[in-house]
N, C-alpha and C. Protein backbone atom coordinates (compact mmCIF):
# COMPACT_ATOMS: atom_id res chain seq x y z
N UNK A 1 148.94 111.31 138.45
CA UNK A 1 148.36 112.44 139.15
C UNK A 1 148.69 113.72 138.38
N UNK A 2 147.79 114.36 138.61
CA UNK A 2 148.07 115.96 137.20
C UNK A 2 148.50 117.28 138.35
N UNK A 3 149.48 117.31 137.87
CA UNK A 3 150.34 118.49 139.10
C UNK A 3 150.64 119.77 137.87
N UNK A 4 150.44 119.50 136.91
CA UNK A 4 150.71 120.39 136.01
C UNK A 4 150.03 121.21 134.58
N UNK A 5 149.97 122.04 133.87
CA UNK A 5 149.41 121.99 133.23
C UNK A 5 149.29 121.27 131.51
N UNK A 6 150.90 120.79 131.32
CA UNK A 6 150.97 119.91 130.51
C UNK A 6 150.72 118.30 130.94
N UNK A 7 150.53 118.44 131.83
CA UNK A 7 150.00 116.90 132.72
C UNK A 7 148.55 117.11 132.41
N UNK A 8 147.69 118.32 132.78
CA UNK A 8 146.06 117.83 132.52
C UNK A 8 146.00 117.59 130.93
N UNK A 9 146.36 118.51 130.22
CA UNK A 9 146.68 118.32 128.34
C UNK A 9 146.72 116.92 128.25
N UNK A 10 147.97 116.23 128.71
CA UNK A 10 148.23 114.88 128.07
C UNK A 10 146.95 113.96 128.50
N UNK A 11 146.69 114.01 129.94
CA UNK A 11 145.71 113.40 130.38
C UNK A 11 144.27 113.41 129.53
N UNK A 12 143.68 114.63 129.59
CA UNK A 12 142.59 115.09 128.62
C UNK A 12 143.38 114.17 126.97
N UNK A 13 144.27 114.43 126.56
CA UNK A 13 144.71 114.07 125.50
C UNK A 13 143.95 112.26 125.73
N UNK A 14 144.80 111.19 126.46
CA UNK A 14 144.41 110.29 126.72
C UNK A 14 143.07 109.84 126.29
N UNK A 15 142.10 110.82 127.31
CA UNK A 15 140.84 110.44 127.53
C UNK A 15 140.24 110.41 126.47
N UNK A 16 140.53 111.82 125.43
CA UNK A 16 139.92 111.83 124.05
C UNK A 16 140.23 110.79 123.06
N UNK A 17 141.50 109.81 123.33
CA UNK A 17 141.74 109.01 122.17
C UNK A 17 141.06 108.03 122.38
N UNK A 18 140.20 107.65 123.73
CA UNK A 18 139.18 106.48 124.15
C UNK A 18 137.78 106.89 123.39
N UNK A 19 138.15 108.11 123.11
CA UNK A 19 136.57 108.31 122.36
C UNK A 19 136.77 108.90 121.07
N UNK A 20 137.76 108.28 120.57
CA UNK A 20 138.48 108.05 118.67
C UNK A 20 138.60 109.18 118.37
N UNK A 21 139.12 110.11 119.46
CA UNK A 21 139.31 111.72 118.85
C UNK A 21 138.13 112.55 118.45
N UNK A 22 137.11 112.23 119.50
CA UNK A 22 136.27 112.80 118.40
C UNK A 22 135.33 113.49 119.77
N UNK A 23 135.47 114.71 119.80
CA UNK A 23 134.49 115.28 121.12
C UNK A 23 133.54 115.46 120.52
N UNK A 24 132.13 115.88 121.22
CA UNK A 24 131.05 115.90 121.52
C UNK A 24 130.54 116.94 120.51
N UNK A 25 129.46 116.92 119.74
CA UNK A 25 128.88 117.67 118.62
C UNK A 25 127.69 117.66 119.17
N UNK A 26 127.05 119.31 118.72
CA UNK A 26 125.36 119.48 119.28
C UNK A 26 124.58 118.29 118.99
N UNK A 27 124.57 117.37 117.73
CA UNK A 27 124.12 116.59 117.63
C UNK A 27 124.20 115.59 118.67
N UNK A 28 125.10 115.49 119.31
CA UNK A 28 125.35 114.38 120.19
C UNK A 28 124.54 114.64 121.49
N UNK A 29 124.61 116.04 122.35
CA UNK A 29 123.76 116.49 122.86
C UNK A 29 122.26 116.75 122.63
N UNK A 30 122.14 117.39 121.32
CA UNK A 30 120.43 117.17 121.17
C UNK A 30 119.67 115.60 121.71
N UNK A 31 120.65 114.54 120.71
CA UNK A 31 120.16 113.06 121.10
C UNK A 31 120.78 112.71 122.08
N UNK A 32 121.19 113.33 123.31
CA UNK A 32 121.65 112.63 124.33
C UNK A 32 122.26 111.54 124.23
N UNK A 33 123.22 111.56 123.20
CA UNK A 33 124.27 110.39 123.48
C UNK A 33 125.17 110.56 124.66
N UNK A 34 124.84 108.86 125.34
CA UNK A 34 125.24 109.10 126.84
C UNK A 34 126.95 108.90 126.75
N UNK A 35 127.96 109.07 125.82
CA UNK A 35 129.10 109.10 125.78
C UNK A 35 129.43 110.61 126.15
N UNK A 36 128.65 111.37 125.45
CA UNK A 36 129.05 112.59 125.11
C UNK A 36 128.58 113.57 126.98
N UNK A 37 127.93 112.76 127.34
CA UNK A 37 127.39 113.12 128.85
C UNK A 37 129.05 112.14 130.19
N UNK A 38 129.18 111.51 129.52
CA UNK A 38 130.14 110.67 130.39
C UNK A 38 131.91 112.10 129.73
N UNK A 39 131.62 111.93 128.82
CA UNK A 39 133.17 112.76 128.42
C UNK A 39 133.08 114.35 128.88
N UNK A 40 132.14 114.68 128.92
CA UNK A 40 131.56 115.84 129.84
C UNK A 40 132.33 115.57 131.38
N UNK A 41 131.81 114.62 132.42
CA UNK A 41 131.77 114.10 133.10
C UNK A 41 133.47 114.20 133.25
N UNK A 42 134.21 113.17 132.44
CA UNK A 42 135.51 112.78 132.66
C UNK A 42 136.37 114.26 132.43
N UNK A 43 135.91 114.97 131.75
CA UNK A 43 136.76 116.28 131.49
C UNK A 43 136.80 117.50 132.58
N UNK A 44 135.33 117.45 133.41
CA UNK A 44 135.07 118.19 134.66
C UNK A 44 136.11 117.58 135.71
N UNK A 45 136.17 116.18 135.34
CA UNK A 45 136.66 116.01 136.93
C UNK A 45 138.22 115.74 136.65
N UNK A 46 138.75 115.99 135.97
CA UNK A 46 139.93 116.07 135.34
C UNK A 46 140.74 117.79 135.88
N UNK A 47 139.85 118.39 135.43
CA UNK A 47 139.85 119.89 135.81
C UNK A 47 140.05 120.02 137.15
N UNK A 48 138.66 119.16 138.15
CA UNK A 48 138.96 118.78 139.28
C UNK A 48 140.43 118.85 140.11
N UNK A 49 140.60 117.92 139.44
CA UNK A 49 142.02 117.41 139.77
C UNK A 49 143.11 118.01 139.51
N UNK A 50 143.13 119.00 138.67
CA UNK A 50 144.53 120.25 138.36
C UNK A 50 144.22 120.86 139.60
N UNK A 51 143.13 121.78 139.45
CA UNK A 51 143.38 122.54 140.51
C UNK A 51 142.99 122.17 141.98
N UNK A 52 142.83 120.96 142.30
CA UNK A 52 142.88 120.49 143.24
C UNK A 52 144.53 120.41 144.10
N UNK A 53 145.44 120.05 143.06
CA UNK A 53 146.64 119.85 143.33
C UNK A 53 147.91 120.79 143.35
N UNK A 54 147.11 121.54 142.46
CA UNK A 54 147.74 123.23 142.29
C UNK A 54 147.54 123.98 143.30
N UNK A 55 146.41 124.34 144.44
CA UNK A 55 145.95 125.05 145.22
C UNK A 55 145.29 126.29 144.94
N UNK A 56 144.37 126.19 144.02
CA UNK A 56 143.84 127.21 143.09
C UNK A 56 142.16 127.01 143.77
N UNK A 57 142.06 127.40 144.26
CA UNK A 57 140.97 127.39 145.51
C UNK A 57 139.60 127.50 144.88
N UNK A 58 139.62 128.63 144.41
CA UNK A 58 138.56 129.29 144.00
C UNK A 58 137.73 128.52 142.46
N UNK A 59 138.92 127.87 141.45
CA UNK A 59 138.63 127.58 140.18
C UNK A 59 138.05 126.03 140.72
N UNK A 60 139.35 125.75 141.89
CA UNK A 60 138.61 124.04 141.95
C UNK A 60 137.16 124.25 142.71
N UNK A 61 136.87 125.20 143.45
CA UNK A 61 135.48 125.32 144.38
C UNK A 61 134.20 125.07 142.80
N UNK A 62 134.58 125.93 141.63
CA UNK A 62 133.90 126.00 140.52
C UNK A 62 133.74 124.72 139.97
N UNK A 63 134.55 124.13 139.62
CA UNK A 63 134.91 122.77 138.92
C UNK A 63 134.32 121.60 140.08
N UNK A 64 134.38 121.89 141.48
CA UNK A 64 134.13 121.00 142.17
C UNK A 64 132.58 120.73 142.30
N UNK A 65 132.00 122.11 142.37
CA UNK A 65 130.54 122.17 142.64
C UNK A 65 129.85 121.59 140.91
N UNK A 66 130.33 122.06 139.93
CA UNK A 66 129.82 121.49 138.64
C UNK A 66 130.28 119.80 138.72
N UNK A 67 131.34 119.32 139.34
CA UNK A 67 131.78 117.63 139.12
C UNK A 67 130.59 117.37 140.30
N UNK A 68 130.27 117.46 141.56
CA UNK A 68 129.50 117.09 142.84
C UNK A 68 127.94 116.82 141.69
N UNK A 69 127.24 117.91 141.03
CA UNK A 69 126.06 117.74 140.32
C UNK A 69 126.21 116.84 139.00
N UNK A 70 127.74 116.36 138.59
CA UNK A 70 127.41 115.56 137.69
C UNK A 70 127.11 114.14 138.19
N UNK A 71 128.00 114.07 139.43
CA UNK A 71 127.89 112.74 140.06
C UNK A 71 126.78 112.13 140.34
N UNK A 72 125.90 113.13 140.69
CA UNK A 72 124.29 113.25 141.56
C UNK A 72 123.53 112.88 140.31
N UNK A 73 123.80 113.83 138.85
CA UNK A 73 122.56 113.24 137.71
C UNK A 73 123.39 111.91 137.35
N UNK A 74 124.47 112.13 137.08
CA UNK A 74 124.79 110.79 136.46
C UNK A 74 125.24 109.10 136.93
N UNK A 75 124.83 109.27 138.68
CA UNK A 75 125.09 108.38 139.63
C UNK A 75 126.29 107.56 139.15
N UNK A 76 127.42 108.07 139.10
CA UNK A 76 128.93 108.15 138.64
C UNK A 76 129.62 108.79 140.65
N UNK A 77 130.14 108.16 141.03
CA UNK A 77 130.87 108.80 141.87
C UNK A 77 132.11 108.26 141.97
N UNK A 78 133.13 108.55 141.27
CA UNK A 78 134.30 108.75 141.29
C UNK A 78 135.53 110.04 141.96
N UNK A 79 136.35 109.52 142.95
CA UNK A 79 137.44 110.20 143.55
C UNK A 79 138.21 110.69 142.32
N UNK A 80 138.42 112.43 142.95
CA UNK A 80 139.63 112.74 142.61
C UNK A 80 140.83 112.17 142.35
N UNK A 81 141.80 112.17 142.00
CA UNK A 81 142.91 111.38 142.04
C UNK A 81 143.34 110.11 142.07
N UNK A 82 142.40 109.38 141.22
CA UNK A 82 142.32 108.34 141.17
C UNK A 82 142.44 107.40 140.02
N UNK A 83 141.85 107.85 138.72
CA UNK A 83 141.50 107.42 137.23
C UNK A 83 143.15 107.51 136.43
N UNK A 84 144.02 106.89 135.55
CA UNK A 84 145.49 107.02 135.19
C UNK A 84 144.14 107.87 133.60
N UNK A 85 145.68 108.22 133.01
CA UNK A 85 144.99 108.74 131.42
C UNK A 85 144.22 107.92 130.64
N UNK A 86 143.42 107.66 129.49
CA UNK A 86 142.69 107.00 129.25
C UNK A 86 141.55 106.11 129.58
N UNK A 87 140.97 106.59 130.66
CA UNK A 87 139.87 105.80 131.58
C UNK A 87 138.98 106.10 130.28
N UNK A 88 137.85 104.71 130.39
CA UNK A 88 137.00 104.61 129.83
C UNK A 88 135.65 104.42 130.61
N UNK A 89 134.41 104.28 130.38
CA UNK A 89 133.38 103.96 131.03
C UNK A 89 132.39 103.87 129.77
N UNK A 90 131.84 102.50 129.50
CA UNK A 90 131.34 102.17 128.61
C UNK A 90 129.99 103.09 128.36
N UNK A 91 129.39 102.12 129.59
CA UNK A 91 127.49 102.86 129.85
C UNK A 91 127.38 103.72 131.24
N UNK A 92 126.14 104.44 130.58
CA UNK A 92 125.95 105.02 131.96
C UNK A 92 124.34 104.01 132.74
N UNK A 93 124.04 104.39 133.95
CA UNK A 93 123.21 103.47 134.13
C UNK A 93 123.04 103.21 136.10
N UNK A 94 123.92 102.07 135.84
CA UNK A 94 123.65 101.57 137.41
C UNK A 94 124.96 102.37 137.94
N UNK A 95 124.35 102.74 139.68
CA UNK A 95 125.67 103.18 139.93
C UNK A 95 127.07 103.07 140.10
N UNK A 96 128.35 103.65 140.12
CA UNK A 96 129.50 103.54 139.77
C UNK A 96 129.96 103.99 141.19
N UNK A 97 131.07 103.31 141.85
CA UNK A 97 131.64 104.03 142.95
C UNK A 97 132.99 103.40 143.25
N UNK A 98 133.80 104.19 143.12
CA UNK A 98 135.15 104.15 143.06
C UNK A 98 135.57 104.99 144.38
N UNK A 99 136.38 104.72 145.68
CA UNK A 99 136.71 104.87 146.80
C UNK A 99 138.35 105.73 146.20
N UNK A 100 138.58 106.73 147.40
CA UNK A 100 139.35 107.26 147.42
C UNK A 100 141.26 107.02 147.54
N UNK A 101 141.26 105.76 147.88
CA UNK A 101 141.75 104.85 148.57
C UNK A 101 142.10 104.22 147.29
N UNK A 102 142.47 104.43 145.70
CA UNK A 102 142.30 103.45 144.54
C UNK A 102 143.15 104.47 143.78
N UNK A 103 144.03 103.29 143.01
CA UNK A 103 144.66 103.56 141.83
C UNK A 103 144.05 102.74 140.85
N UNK A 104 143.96 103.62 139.69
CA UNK A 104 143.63 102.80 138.12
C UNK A 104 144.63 103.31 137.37
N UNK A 105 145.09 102.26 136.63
CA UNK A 105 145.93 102.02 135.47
C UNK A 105 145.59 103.13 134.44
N UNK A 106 146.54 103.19 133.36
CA UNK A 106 146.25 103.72 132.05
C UNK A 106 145.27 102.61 131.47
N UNK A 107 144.06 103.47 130.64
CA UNK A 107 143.71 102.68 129.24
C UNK A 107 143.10 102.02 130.19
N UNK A 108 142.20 101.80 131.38
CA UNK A 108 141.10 101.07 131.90
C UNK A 108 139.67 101.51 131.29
N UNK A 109 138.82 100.30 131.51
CA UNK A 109 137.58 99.90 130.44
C UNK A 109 136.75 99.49 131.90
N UNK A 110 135.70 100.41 131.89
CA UNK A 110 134.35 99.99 133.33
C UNK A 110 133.23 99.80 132.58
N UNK A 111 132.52 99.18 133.42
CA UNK A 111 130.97 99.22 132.97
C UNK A 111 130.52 99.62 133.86
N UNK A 112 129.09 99.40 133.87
CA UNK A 112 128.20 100.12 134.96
C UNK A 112 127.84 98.97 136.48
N UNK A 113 127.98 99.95 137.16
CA UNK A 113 127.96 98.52 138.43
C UNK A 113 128.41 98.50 139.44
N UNK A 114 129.89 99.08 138.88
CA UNK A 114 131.20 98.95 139.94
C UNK A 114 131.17 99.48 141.03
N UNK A 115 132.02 98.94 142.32
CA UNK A 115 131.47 99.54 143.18
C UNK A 115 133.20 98.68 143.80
N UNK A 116 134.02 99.73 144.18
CA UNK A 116 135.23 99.58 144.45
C UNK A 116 135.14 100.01 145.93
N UNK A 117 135.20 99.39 147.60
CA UNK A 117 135.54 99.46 148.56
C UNK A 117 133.80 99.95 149.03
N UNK A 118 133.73 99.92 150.20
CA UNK A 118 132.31 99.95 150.50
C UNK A 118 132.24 101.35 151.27
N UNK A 119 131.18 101.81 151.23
CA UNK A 119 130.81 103.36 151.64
C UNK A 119 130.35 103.49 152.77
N UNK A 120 131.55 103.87 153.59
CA UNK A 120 131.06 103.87 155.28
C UNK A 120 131.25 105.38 155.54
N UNK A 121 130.81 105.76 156.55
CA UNK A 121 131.33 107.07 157.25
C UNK A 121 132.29 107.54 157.20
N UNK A 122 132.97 106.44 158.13
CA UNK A 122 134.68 106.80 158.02
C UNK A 122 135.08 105.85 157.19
N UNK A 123 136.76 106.07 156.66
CA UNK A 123 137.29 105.42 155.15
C UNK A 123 138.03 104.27 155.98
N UNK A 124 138.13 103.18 155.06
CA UNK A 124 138.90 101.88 155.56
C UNK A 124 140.29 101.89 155.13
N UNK A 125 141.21 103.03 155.03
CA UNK A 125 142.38 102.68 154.60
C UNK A 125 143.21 101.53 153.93
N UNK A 126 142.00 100.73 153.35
CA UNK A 126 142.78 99.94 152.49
C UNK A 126 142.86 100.10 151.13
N UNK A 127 144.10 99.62 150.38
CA UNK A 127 144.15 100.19 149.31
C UNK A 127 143.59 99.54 147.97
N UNK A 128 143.23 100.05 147.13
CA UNK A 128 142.90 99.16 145.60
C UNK A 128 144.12 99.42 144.37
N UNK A 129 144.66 98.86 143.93
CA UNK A 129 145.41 99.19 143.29
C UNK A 129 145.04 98.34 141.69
N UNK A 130 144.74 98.74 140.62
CA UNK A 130 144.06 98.27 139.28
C UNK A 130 145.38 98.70 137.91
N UNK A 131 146.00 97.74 137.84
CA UNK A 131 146.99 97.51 136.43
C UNK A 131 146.88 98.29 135.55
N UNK A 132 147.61 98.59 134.27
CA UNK A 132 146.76 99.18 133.47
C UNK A 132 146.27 98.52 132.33
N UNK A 133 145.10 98.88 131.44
CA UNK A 133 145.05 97.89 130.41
C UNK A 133 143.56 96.67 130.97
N UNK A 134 143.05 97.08 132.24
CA UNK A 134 142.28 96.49 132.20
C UNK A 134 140.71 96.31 131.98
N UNK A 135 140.09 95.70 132.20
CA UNK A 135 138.87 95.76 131.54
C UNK A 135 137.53 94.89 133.12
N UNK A 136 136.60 95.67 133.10
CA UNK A 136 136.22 95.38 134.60
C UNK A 136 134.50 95.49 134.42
N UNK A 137 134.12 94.05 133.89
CA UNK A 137 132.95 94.08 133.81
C UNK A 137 131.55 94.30 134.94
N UNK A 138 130.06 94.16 133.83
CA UNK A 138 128.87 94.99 134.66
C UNK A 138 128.69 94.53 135.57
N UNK A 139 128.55 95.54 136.72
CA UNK A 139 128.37 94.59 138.50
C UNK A 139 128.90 94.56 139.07
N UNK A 140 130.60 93.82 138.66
CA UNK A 140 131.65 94.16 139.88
C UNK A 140 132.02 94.75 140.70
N UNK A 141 132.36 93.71 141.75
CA UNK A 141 132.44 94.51 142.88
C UNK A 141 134.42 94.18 143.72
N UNK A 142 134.92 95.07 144.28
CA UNK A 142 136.14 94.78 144.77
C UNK A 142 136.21 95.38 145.96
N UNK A 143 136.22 94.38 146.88
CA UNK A 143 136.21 94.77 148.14
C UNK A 143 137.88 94.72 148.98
N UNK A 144 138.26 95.23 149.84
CA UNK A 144 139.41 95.37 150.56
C UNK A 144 140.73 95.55 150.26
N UNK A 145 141.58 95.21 150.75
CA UNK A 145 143.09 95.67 150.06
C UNK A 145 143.47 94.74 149.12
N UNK A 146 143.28 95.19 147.23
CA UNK A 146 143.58 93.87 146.72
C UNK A 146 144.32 95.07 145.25
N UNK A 147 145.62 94.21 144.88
CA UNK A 147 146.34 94.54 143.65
C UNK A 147 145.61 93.49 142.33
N UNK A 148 145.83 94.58 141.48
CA UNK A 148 144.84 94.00 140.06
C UNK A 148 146.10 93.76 139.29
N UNK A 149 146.26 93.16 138.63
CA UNK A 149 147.54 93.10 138.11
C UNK A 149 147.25 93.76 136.22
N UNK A 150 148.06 93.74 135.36
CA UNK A 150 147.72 94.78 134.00
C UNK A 150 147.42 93.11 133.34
N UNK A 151 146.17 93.98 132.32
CA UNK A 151 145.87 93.76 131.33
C UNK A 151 144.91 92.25 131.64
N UNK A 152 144.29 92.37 132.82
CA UNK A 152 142.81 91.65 133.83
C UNK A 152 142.25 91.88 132.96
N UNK A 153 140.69 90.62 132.80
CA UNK A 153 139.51 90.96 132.96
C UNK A 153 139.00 90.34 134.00
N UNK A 154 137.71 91.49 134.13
CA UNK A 154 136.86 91.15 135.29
C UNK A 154 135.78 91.02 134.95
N UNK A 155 135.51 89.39 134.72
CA UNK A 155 133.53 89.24 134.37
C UNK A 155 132.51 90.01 135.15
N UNK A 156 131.63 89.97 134.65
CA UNK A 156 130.23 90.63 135.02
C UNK A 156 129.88 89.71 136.46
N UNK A 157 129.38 90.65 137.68
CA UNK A 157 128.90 90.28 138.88
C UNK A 157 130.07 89.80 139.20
N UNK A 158 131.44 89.78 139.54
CA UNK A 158 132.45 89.04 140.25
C UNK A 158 132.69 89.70 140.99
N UNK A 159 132.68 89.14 142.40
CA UNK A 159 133.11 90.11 143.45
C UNK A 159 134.66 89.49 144.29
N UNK A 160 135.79 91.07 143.76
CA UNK A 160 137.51 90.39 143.94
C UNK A 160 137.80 91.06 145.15
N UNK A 161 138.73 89.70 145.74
CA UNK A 161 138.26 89.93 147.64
C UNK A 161 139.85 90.01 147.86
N UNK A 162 140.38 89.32 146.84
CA UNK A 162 142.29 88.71 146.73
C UNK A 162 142.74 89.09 145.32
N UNK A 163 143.91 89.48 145.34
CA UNK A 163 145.18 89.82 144.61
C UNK A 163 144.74 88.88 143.06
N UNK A 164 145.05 89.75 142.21
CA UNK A 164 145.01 89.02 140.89
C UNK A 164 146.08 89.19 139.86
N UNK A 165 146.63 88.32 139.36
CA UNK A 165 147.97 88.73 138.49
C UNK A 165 147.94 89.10 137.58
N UNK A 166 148.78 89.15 136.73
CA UNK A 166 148.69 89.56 134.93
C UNK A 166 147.69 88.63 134.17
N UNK A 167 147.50 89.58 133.20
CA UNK A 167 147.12 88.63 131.76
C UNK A 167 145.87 87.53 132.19
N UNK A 168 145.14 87.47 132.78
CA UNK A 168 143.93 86.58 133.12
C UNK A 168 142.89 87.34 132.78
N UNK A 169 141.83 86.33 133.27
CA UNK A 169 140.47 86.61 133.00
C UNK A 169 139.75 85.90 134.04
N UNK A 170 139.03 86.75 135.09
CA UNK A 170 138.74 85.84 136.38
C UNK A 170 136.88 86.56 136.38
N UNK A 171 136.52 85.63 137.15
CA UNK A 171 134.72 86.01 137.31
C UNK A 171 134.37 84.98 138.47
N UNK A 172 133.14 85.18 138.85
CA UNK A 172 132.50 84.20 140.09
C UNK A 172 132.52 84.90 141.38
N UNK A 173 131.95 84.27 142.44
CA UNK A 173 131.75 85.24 143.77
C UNK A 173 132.51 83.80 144.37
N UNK A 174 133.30 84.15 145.38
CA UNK A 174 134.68 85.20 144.81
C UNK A 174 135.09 85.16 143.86
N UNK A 175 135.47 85.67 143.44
CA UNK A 175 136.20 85.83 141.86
C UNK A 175 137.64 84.59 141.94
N UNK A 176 137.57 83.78 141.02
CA UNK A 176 138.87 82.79 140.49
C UNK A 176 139.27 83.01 139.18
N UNK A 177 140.18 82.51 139.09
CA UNK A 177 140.73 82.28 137.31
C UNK A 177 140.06 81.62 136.64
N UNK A 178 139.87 82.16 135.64
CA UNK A 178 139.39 81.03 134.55
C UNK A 178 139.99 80.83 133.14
N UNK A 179 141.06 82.17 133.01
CA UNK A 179 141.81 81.48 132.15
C UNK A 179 142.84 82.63 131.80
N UNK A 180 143.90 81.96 131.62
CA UNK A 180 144.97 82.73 131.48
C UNK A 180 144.96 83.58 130.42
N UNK A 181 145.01 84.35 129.69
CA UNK A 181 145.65 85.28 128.50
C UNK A 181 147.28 85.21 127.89
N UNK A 182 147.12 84.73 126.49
CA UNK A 182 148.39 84.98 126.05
C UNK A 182 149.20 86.17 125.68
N UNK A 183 150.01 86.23 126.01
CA UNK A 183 150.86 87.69 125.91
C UNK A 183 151.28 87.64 124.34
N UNK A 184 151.56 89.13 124.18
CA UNK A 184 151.67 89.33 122.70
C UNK A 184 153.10 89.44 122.77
């Protein structure tokens, strides 16, 4: 969580080394490379999140209303306080929805799809909790109170209903193991 201002630095720091150090050039914008629209994206709502936690009212109202319209073009809706340093998000595309109610690891890898706790009126107080190091393929879905354990994958279309441990690789509706990972 970024309570500070050498906390958003390192964080921002993080995020940029997922995209090989290398921010966004007019070129990248002229051709709409959709990285350079997602790191946009991750750096607004980063901002978000300082002064969300700082009580800086006025800068987060700014930052909040520019993150609310990225969510809307880029059908990305991700919570505040939620993403560890280094979040990644491969493609942009199908929608993304990450519940308030969720921790992610350092150094997590999404695709397009995800859809973490289901979108009701009122919130289901259950929690998601995601390792770090993991990797959470296109489609997935994770429904209810479930711990991800570090350094998961999550195949494409698996929907995780129960607790998953280290070092695997699970897929299927419900989601099972399918094979362990060797540790380095």
């Amino acid at each position: 969580m970024i309570r500070s201002k050498e906390d958003l630095k390192y964080y921002l720091a993080e995020d940029l080394k997922r995209f090989n150090d290398h921010k966004p050039t007019i070129k990248d914008w002229i051709v709409k490379n959709e990285w350079a629209y997602f790191y946009k994206y991750l750096n607004t709502l980063r901002h978000v999140e300082y002064h969300l936690n700082m009580g800086h009212k006025f800068r987060y109202l700014w930052y909040f209303v520019k993150y609310k319209r990225m969510c809307y073009e880029l059908k990305v809706d991700i919570k505040p306080n939620v993403l560890g340093p280094g979040f990644r998000l491969m493609h942009l595309g199908a929608l993304v929805h990450i519940k308030k109610n969720c921790r992610i690891g350092k150094n997590c890898t999404i695709l397009p799809g995800l859809v973490i706790g289901n979108k009701h009126l009122e919130g289901d107080n259950s929690w998601v909790t995601i390792g770090d190091d993991c990797y959470i393929g296109l489609g997935a879905k994770i429904f209810g109170e479930v711990h991800i354990g570090n350094n998961v994958t999550i195949g494409a279309n698996a929907v995780v209903t129960k607790d998953i441990p280290d070092n695997v690789v699970v897929g299927g509706v419900p989601a099972k193991i399918i094979k362990y990972k060797h540790e380095k």
